[in-house]
N, C-alpha and C. Protein backbone atom coordinates (compact mmCIF):
# COMPACT_ATOMS: atom_id res chain seq x y z
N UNK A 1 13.59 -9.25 -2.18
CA UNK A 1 13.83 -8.03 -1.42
C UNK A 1 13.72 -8.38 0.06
N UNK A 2 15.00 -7.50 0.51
CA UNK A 2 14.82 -7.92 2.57
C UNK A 2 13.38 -6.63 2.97
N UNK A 3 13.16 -7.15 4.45
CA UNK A 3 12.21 -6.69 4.95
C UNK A 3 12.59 -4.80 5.49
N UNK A 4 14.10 -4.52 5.36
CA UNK A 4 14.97 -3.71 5.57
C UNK A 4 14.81 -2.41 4.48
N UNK A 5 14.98 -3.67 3.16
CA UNK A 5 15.14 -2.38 2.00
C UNK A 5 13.46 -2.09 1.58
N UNK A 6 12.41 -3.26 1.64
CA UNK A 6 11.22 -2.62 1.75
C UNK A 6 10.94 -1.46 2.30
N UNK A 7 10.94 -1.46 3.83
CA UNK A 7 10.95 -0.26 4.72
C UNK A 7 11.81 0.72 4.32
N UNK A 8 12.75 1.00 3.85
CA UNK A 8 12.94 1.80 3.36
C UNK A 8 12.81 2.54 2.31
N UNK A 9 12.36 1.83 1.22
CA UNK A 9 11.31 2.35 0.30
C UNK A 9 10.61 3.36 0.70
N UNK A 10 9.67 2.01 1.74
CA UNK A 10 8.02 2.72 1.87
C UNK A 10 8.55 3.90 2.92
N UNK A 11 9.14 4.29 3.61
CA UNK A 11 9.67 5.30 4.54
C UNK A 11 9.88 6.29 3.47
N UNK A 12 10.68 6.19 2.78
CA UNK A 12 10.84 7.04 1.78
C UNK A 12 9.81 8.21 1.39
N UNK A 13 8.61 7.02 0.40
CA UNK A 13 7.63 7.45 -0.37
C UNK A 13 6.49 8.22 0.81
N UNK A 14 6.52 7.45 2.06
CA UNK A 14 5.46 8.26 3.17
C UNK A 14 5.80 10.00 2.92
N UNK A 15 7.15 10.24 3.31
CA UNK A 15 7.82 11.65 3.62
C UNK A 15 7.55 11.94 2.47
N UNK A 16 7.62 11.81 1.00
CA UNK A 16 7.09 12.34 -0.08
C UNK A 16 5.63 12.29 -0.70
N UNK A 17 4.80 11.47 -0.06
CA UNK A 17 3.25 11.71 -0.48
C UNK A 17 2.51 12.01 1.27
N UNK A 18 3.05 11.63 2.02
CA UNK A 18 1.66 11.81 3.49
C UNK A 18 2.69 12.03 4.96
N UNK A 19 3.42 13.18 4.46
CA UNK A 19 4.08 13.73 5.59
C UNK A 19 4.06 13.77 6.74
N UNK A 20 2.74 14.36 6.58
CA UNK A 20 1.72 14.77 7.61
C UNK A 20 0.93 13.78 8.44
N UNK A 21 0.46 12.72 7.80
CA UNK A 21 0.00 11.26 8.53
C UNK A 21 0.79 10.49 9.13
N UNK A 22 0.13 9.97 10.32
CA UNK A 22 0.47 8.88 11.19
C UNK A 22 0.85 7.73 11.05
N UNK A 23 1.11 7.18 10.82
CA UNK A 23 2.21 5.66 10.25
C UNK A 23 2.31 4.78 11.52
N UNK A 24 1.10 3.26 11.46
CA UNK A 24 1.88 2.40 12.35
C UNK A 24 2.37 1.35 11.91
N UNK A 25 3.64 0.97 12.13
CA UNK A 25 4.34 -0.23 11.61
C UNK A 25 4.45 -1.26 12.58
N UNK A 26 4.16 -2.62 11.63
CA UNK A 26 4.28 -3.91 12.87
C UNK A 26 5.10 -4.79 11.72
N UNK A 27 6.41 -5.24 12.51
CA UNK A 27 7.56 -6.19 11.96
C UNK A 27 7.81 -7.24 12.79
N UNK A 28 7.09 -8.63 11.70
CA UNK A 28 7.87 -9.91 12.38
C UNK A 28 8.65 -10.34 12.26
N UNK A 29 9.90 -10.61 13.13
CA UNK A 29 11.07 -11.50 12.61
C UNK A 29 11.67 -11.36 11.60
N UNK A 30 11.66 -9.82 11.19
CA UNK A 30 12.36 -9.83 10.27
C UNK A 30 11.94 -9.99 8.63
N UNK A 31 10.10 -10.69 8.72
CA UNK A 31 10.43 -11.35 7.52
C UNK A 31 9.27 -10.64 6.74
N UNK A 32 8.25 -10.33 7.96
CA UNK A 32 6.66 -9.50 7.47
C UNK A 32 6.42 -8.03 8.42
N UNK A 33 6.53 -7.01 7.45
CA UNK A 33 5.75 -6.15 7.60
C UNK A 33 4.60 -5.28 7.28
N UNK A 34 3.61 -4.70 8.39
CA UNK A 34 2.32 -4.53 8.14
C UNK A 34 2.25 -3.14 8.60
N UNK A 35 1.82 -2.01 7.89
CA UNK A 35 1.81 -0.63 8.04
C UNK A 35 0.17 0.17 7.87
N UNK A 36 0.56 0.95 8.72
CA UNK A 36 -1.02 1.96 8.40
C UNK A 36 -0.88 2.97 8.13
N UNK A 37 -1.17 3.94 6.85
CA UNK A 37 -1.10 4.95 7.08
C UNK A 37 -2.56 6.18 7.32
N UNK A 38 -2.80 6.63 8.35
CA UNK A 38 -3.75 6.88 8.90
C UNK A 38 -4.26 8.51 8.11
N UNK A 39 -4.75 8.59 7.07
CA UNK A 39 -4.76 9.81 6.43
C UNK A 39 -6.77 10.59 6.64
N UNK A 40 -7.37 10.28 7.52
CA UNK A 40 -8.40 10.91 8.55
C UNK A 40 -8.89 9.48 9.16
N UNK A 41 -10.34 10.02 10.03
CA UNK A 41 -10.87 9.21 10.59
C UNK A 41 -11.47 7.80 10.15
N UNK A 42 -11.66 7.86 8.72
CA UNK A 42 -11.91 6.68 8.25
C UNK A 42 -11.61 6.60 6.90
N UNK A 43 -10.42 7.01 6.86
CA UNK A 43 -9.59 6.50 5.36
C UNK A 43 -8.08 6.52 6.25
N UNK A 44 -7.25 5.16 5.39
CA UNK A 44 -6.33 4.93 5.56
C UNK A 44 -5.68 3.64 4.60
N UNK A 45 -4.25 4.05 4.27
CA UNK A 45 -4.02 2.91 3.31
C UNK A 45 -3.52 1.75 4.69
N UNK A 46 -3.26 0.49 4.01
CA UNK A 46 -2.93 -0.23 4.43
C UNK A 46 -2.07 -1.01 3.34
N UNK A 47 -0.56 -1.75 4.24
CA UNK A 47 0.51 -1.75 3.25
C UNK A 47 1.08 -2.94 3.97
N UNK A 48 1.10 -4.56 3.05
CA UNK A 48 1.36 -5.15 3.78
C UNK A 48 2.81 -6.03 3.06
N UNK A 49 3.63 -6.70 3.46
CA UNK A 49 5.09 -7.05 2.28
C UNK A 49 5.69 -8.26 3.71
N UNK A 50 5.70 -9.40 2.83
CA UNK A 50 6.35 -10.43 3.64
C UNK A 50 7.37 -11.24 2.23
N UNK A 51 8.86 -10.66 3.22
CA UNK A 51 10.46 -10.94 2.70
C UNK A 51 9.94 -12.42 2.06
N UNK A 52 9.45 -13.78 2.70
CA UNK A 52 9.76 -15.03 2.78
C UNK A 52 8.55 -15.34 1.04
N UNK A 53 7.70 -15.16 1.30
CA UNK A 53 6.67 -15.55 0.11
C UNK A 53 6.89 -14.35 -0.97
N UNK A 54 7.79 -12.77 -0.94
CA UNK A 54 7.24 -12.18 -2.35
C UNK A 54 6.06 -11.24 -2.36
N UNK A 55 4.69 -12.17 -1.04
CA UNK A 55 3.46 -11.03 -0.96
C UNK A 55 3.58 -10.00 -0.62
N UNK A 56 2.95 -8.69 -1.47
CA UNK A 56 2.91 -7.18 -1.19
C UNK A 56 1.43 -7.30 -1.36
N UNK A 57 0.78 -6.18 -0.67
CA UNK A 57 -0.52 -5.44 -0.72
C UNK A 57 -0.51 -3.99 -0.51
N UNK A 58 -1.07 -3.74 -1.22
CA UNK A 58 -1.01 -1.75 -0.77
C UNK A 58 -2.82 -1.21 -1.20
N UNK A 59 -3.57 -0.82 -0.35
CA UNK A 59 -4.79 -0.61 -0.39
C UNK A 59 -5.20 0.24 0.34
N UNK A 60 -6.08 1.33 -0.24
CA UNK A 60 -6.94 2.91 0.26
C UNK A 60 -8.07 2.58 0.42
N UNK A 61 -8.29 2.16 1.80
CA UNK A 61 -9.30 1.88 2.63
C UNK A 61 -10.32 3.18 2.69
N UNK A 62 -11.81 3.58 2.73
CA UNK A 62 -12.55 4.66 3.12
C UNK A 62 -13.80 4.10 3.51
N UNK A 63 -14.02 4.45 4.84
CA UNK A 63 -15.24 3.53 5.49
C UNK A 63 -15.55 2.29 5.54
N UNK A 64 -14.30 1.22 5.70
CA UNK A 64 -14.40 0.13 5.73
C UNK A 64 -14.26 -0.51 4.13
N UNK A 65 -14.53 -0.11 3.50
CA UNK A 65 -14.50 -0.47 1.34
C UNK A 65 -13.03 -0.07 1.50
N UNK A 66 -12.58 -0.99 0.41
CA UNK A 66 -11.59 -0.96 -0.74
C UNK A 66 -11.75 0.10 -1.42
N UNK A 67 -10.77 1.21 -1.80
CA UNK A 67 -11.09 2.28 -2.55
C UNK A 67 -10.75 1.57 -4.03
N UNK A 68 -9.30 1.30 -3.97
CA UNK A 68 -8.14 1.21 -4.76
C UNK A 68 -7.01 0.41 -4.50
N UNK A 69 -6.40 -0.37 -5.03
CA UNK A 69 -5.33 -0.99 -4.42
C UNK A 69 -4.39 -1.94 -5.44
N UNK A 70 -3.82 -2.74 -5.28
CA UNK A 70 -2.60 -3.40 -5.95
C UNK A 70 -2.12 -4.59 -4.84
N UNK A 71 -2.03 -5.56 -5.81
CA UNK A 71 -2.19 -6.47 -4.79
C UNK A 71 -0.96 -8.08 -5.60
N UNK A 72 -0.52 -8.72 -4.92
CA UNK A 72 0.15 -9.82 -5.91
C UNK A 72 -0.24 -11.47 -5.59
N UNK A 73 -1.72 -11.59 -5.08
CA UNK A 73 -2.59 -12.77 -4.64
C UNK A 73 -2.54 -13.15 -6.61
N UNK A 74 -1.91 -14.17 -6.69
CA UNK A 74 -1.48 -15.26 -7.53
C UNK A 74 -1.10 -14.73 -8.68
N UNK A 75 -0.95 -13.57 -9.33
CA UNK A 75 -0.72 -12.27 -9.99
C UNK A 75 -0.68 -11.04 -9.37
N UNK A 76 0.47 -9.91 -9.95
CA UNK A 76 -0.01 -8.74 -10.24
C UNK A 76 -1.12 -8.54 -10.61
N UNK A 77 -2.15 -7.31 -9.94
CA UNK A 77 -3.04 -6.82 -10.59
C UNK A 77 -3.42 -5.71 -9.68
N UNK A 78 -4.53 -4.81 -10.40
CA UNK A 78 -4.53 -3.79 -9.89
C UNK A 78 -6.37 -3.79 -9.33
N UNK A 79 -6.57 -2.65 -8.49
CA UNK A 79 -8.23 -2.63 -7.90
C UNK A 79 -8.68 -1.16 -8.57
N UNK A 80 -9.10 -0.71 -9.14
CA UNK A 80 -9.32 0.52 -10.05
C UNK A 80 -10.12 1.26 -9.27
N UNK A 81 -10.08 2.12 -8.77
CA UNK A 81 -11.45 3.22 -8.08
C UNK A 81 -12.18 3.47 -8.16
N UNK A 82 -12.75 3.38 -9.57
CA UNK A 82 -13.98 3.17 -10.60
C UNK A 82 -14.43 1.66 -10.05
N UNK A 83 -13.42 0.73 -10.17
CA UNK A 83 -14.51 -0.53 -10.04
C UNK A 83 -13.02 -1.47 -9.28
N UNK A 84 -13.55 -0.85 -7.89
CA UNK A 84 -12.47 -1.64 -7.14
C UNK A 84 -12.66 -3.09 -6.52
N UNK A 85 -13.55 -4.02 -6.80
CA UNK A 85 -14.01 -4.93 -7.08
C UNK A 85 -12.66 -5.85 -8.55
N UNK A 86 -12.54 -5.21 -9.41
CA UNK A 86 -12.23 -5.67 -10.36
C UNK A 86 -10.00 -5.84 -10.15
N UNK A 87 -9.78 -7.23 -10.84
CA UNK A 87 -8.31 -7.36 -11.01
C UNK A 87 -8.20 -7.48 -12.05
N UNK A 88 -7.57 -6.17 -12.99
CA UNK A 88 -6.38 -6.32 -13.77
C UNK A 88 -5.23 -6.24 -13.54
N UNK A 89 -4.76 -7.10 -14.15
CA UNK A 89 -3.74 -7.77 -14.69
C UNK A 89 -2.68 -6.35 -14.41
N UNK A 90 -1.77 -6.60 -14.05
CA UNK A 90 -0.29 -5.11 -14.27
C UNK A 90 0.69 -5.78 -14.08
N UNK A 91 2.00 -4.65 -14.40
CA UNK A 91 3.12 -5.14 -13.68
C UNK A 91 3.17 -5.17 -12.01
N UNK A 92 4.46 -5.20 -11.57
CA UNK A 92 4.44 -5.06 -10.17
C UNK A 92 4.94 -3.58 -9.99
N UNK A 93 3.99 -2.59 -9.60
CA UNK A 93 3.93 -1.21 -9.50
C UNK A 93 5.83 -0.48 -8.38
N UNK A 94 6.16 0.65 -8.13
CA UNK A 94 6.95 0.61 -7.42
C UNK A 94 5.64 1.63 -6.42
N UNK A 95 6.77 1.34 -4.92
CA UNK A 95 5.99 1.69 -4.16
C UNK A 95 5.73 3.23 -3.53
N UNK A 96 6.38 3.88 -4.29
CA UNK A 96 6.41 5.38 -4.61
C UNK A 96 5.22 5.78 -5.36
N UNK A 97 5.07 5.14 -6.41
CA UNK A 97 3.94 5.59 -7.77
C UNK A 97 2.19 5.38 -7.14
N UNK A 98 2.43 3.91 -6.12
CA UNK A 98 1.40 3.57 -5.92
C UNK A 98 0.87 4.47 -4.88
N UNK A 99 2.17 5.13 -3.82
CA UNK A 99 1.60 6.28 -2.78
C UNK A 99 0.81 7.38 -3.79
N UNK A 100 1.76 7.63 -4.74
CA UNK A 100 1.11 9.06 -5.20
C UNK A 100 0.15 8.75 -5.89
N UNK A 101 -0.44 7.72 -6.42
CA UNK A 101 -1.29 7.00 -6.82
C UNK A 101 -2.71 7.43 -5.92
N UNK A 102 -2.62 6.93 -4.69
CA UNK A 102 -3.46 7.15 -3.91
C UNK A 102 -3.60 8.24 -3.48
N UNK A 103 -2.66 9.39 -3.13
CA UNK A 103 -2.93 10.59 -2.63
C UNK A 103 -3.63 11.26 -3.86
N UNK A 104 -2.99 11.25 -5.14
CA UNK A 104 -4.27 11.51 -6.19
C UNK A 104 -5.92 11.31 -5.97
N UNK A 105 -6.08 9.62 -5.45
CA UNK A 105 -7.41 9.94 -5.36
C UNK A 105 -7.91 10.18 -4.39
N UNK A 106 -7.53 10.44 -3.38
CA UNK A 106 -7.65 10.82 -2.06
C UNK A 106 -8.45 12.48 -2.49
N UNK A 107 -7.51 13.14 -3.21
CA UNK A 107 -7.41 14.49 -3.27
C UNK A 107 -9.03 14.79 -4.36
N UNK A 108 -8.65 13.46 -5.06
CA UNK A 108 -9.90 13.77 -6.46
C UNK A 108 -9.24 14.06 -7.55
């Protein structure tokens, strides 16, 4: 996947789960981009996808901790909210499911 049709994904899924939040995007060369989405003072996901290696990260930060997240460091796997410490094993999530994913637990 280009660094193009990523962003447009994740542009997508923002306007349908966190309308309302602040979004900062940083793009290198085309090949890595790194996003925030700022949903209060100390929660925010963080969403990271570089074209050249394949790596994605998508993670719901709250007070500095890992809430939840999905990640593809040498596998798919997932960070559970219950025990976000822990990697299972998954497919590679789309990046729609994983927003609403998080605004779920955001919400409770």
């Amino acid at each position: 996947m280009r660094t193009y049709e990523f962003k447009r994904l994740f542009l997508k899924a923002i306007q349908e789960h966190f309308p309302e939040s602040r979004v900062e995007i940083q793009e290198r060369r085309d090949t890595v981009l790194k996003a925030r989405i700022e949903i209060d003072e100390e929660t925010f996901i963080e969403i990271y996808f570089n074209a050249l290696t394949g790596k994605k990260s998508y993670a719901l930060i709250s007070r500095a901790d890992r809430v939840m997240g999905y990640d593809n460091y040498r596998f798919w796997h997932y960070h559970p909210p219950d025990r976000p410490g822990d990697h299972i094993p998954c497919e590679e999530p789309e990046i729609r499911g994983v927003l609403k994913e998080m605004k779920e637990t955001i919400i409770g």
